[in-house]
Structures are given as C-alpha cells and as structure tokens.
N, C-alpha and C. Protein backbone atom coordinates (compact mmCIF):
# COMPACT_ATOMS: atom_id res chain seq x y z
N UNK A 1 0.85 -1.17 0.00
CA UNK A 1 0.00 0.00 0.00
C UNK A 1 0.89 1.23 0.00
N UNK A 2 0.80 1.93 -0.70
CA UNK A 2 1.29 3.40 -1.34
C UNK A 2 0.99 4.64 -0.54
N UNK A 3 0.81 4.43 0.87
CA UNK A 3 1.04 5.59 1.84
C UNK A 3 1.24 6.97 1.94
N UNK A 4 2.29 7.28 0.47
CA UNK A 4 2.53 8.56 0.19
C UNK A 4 1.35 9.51 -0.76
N UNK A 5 0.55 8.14 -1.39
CA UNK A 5 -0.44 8.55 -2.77
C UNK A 5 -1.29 9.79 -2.32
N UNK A 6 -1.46 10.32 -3.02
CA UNK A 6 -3.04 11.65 -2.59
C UNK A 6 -4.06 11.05 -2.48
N UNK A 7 -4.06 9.48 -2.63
CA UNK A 7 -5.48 9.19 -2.43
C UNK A 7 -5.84 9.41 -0.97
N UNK A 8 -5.14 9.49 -0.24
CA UNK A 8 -4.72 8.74 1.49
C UNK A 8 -5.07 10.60 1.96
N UNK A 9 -5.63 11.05 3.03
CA UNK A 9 -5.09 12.11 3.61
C UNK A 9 -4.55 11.90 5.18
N UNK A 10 -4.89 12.57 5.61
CA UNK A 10 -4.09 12.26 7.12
C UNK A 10 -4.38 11.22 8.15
N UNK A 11 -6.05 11.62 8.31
CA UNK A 11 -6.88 10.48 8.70
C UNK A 11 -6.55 9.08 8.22
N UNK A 12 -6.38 8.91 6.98
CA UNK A 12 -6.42 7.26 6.78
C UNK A 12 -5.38 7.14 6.91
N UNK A 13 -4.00 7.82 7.03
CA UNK A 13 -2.81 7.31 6.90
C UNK A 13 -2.36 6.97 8.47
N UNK A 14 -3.13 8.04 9.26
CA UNK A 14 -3.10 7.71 10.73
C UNK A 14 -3.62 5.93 11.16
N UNK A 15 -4.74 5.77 10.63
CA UNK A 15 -5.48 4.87 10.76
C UNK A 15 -4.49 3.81 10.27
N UNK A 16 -4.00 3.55 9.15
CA UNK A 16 -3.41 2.41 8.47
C UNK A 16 -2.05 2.53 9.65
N UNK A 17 -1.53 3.44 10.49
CA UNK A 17 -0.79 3.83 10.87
C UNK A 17 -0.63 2.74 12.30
N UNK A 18 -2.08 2.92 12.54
CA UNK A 18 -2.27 2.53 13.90
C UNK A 18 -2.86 0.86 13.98
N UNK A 19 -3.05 0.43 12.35
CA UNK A 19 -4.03 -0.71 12.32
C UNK A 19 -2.28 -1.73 12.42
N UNK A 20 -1.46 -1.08 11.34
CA UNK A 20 0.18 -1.59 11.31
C UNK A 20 0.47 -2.06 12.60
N UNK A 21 0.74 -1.35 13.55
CA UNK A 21 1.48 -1.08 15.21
C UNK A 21 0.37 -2.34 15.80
N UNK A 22 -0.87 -2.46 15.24
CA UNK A 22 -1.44 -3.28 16.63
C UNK A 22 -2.42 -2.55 17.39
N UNK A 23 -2.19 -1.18 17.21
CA UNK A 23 -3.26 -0.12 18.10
C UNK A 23 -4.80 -0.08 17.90
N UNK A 24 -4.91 -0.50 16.44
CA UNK A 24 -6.25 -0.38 16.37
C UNK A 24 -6.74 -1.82 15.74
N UNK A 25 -7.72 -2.27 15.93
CA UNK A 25 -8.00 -4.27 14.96
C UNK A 25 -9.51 -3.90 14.67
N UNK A 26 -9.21 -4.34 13.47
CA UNK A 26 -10.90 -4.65 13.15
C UNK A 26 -11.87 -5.42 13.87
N UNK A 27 -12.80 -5.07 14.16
CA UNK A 27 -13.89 -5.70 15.03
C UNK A 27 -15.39 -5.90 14.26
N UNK A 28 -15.56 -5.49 13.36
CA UNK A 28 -16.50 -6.20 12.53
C UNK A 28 -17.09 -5.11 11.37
N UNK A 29 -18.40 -5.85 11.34
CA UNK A 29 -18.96 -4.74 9.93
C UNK A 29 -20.51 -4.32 10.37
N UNK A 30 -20.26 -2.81 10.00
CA UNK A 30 -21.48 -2.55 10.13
C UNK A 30 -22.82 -3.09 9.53
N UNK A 31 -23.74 -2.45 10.02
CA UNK A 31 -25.29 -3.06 9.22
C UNK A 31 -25.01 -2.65 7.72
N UNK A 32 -24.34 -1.04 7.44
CA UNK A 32 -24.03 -0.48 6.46
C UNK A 32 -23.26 -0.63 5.60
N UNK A 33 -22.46 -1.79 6.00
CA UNK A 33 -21.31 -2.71 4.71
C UNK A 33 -19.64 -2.03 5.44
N UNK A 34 -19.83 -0.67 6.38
CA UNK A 34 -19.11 0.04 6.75
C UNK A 34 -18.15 -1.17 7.60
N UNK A 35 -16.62 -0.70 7.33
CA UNK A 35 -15.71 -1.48 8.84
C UNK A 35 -15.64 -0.58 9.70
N UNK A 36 -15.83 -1.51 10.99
CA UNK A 36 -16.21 -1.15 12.31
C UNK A 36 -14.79 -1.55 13.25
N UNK A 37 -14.01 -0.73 13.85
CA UNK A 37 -12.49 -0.82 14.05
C UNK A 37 -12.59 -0.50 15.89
N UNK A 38 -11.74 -1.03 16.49
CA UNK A 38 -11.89 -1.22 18.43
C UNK A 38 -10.32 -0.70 18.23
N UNK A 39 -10.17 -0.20 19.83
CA UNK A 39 -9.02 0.10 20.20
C UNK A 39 -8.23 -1.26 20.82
N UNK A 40 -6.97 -1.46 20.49
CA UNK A 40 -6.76 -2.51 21.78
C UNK A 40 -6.27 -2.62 22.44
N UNK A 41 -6.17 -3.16 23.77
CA UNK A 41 -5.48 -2.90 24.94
C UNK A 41 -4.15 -2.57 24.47
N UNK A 42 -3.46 -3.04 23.40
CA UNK A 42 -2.26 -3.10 23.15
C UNK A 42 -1.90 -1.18 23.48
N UNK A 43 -2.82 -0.84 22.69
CA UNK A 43 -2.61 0.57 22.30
C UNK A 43 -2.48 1.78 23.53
N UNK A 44 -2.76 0.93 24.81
CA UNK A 44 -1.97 2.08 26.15
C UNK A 44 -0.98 2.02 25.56
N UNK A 45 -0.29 1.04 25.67
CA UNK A 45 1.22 1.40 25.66
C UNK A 45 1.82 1.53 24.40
N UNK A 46 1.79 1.13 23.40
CA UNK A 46 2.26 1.73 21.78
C UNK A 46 1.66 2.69 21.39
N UNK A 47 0.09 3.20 21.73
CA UNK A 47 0.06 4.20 21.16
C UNK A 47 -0.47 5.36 22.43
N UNK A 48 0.04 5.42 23.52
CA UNK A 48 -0.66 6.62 24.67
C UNK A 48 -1.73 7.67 24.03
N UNK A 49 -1.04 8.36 22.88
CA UNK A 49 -1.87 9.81 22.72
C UNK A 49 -3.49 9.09 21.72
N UNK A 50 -3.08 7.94 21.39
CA UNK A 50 -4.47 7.42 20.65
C UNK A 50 -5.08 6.60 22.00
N UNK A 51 -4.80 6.01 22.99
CA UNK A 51 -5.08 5.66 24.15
C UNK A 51 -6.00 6.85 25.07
N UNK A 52 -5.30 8.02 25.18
CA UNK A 52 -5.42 8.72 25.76
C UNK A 52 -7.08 10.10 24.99
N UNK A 53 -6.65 9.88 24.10
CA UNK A 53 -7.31 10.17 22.64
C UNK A 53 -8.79 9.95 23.25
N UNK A 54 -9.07 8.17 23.24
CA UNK A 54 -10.05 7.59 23.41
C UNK A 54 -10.65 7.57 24.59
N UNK A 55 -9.79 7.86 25.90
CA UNK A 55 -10.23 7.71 27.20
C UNK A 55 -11.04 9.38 27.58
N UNK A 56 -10.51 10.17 26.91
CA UNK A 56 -11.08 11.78 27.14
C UNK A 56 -12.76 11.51 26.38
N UNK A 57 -12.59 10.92 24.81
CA UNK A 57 -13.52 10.94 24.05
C UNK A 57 -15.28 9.89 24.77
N UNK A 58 -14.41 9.15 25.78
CA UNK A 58 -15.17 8.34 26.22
C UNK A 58 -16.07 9.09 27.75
N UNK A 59 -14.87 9.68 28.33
CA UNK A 59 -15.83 10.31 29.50
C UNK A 59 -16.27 11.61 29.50
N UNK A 60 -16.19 12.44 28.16
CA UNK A 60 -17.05 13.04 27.75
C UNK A 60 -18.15 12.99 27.33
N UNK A 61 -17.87 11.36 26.42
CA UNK A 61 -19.87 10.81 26.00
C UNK A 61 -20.06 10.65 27.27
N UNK A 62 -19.91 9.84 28.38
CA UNK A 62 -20.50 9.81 29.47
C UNK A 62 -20.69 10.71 30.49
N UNK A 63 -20.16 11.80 30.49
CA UNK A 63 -20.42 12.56 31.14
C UNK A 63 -21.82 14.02 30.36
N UNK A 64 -21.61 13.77 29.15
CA UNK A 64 -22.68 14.29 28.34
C UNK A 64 -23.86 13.47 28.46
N UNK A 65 -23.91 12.47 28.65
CA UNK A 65 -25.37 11.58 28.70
C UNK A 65 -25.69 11.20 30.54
N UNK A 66 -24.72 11.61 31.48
CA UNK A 66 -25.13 12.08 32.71
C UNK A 66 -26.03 13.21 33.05
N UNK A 67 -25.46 14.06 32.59
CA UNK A 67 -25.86 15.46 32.05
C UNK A 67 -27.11 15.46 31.80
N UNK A 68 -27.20 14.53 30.33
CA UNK A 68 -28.61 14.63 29.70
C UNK A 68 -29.72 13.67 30.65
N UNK A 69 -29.41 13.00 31.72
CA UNK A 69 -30.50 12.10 32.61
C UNK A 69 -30.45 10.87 31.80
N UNK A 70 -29.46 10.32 31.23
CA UNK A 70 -29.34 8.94 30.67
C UNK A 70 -28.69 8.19 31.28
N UNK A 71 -27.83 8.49 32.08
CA UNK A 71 -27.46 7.63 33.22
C UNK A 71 -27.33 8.37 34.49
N UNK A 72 -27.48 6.81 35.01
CA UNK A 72 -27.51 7.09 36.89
C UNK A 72 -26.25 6.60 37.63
N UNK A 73 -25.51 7.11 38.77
CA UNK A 73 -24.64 6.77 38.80
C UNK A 73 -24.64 6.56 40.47
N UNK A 74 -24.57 5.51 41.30
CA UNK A 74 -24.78 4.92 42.06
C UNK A 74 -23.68 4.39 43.08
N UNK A 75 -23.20 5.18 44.44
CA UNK A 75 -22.01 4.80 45.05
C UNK A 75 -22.24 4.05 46.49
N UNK A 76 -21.19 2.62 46.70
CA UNK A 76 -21.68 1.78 47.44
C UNK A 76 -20.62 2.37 48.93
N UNK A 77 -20.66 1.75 49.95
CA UNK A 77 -20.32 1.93 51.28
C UNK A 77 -18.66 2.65 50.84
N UNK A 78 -18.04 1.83 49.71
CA UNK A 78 -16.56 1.90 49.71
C UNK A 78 -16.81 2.68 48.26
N UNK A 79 -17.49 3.62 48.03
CA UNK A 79 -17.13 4.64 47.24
C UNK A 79 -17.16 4.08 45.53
N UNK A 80 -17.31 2.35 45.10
CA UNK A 80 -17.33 1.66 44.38
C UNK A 80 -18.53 2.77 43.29
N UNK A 81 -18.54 3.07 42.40
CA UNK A 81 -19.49 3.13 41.54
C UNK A 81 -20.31 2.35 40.95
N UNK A 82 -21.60 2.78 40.59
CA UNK A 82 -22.38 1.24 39.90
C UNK A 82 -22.84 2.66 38.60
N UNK A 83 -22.64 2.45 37.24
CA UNK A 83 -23.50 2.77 36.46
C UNK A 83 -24.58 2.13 36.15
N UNK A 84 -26.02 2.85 35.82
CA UNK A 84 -27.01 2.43 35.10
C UNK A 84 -27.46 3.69 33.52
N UNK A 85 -27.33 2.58 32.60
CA UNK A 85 -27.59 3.22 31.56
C UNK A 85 -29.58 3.31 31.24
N UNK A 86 -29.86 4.32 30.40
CA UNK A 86 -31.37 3.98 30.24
C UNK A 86 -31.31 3.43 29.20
N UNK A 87 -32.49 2.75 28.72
CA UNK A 87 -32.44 2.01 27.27
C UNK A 87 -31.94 3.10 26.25
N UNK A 88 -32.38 4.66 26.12
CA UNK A 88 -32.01 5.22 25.29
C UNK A 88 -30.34 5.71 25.28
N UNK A 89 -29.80 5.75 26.70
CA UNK A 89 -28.66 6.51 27.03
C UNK A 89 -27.76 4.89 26.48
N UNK A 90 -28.05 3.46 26.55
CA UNK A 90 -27.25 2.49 26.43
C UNK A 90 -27.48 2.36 24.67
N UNK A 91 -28.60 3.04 24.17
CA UNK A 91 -28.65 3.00 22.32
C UNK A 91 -27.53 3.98 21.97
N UNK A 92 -27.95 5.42 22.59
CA UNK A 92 -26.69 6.26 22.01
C UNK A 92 -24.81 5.97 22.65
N UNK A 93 -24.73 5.43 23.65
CA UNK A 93 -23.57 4.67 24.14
C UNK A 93 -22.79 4.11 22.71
N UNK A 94 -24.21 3.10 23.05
CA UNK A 94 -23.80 2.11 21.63
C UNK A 94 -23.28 2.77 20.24
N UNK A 95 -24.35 3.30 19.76
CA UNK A 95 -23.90 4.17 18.80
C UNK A 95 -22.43 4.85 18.56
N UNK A 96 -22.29 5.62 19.49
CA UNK A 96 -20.98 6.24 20.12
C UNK A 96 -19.67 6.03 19.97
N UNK A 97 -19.94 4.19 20.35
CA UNK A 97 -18.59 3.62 20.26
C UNK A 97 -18.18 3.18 21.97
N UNK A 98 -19.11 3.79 22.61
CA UNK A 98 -18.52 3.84 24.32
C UNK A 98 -18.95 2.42 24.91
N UNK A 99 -19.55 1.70 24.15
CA UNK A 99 -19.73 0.48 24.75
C UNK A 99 -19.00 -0.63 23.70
N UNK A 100 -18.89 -1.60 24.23
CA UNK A 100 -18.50 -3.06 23.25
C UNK A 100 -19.58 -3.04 21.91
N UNK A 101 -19.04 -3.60 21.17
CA UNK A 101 -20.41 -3.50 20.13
C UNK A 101 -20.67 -5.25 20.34
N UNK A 102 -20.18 -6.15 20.44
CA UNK A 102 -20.76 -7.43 20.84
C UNK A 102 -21.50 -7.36 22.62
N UNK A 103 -21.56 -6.23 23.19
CA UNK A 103 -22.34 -6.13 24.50
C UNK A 103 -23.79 -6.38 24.57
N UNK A 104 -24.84 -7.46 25.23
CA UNK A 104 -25.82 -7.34 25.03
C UNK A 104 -26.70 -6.42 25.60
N UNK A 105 -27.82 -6.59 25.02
CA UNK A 105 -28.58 -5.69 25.71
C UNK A 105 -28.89 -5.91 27.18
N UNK A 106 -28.93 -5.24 27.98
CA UNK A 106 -29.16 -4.99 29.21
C UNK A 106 -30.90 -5.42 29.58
N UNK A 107 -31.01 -6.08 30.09
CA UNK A 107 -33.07 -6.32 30.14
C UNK A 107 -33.45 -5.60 31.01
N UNK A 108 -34.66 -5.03 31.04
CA UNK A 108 -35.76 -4.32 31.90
C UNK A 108 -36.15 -5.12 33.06
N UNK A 109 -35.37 -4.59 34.76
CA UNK A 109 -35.98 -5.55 35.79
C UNK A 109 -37.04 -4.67 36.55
C-alpha cells in the first residue's frame, strides 16, 4: 500500500498507521457494509496519545449523557461506583462507540 499517494489524507494514513502497530483491529462490519475498528489494549502502551485520545472521548460521552438524565450513577459503602444506563442513554452509548459492540442488551428488571 502506497502511503505517500493523494489518495490517502491524514486520517487514513493515521489509521493504516495505527491498524500496522497493533493499536487499532478490526472488530466487525457494520449493518451499512461500513468497517467497524476497536481500540486494543495493546494501544496504552504503543500508542498513549491514541489511548489517551479515546479515554477523554469516552468520558465526555459519558459525562454528556449524565448530564442529559441517561445515566444514573450509584455509590456503594466503599465509594465503588455502579453505572445504570437507560435504554435510550445504552442506544446512544452504543452508537458512540462507548460500549463493546458485541455487548448485550441490558433487560428491563
């Protein structure tokens, strides 16, 4: 693959960049024919600023859908947290990227 070509701009070259190293693995295909790409553990440590990247991007969705009354956040004797997502706050999660995409759905108790 030809890396230098104009077909490529920064974005994909980052991406092919990070798929090379181990940082990023394919994780499946969308409904939309689209590839659907996970971070992986590998990538604390080979890639920090794409690690780090993802950990800001993540408790901002969650702290934006706290915000919005989509989740509840629940602390036990020892300060332990329990999240609860709502069905809608665990759709846009999903969406997001902030959850597993093989995660099931959560049932109504």
């Amino acid at each position: 693959m030809d890396y230098g070509s104009d077909d490529y701009d920064d974005d994909d070259l980052r991406l092919a960049h990070y798929i090379e190293i181990g940082a990023i693995e394919a994780a499946g295909v969308s409904e939309d024919g689209e590839m659907i790409f996970a971070i992986s553990e590998d990538a604390k440590e080979i890639a920090p600023e794409l690690w780090q990247s993802h950990m800001n991007y993540v408790d901002n969705t969650l702290l934006n859908l706290f915000e919005s009354g989509l989740i509840e956040i629940e602390y036990d004797e020892d300060l332990e947290a329990t999240i609860t997502l709502s069905p809608e706050g665990f759709k846009i999660a999903k969406e997001k990227g902030v959850l597993p995409i093989d995660m099931p759905e959560i049932p109504n108790n």
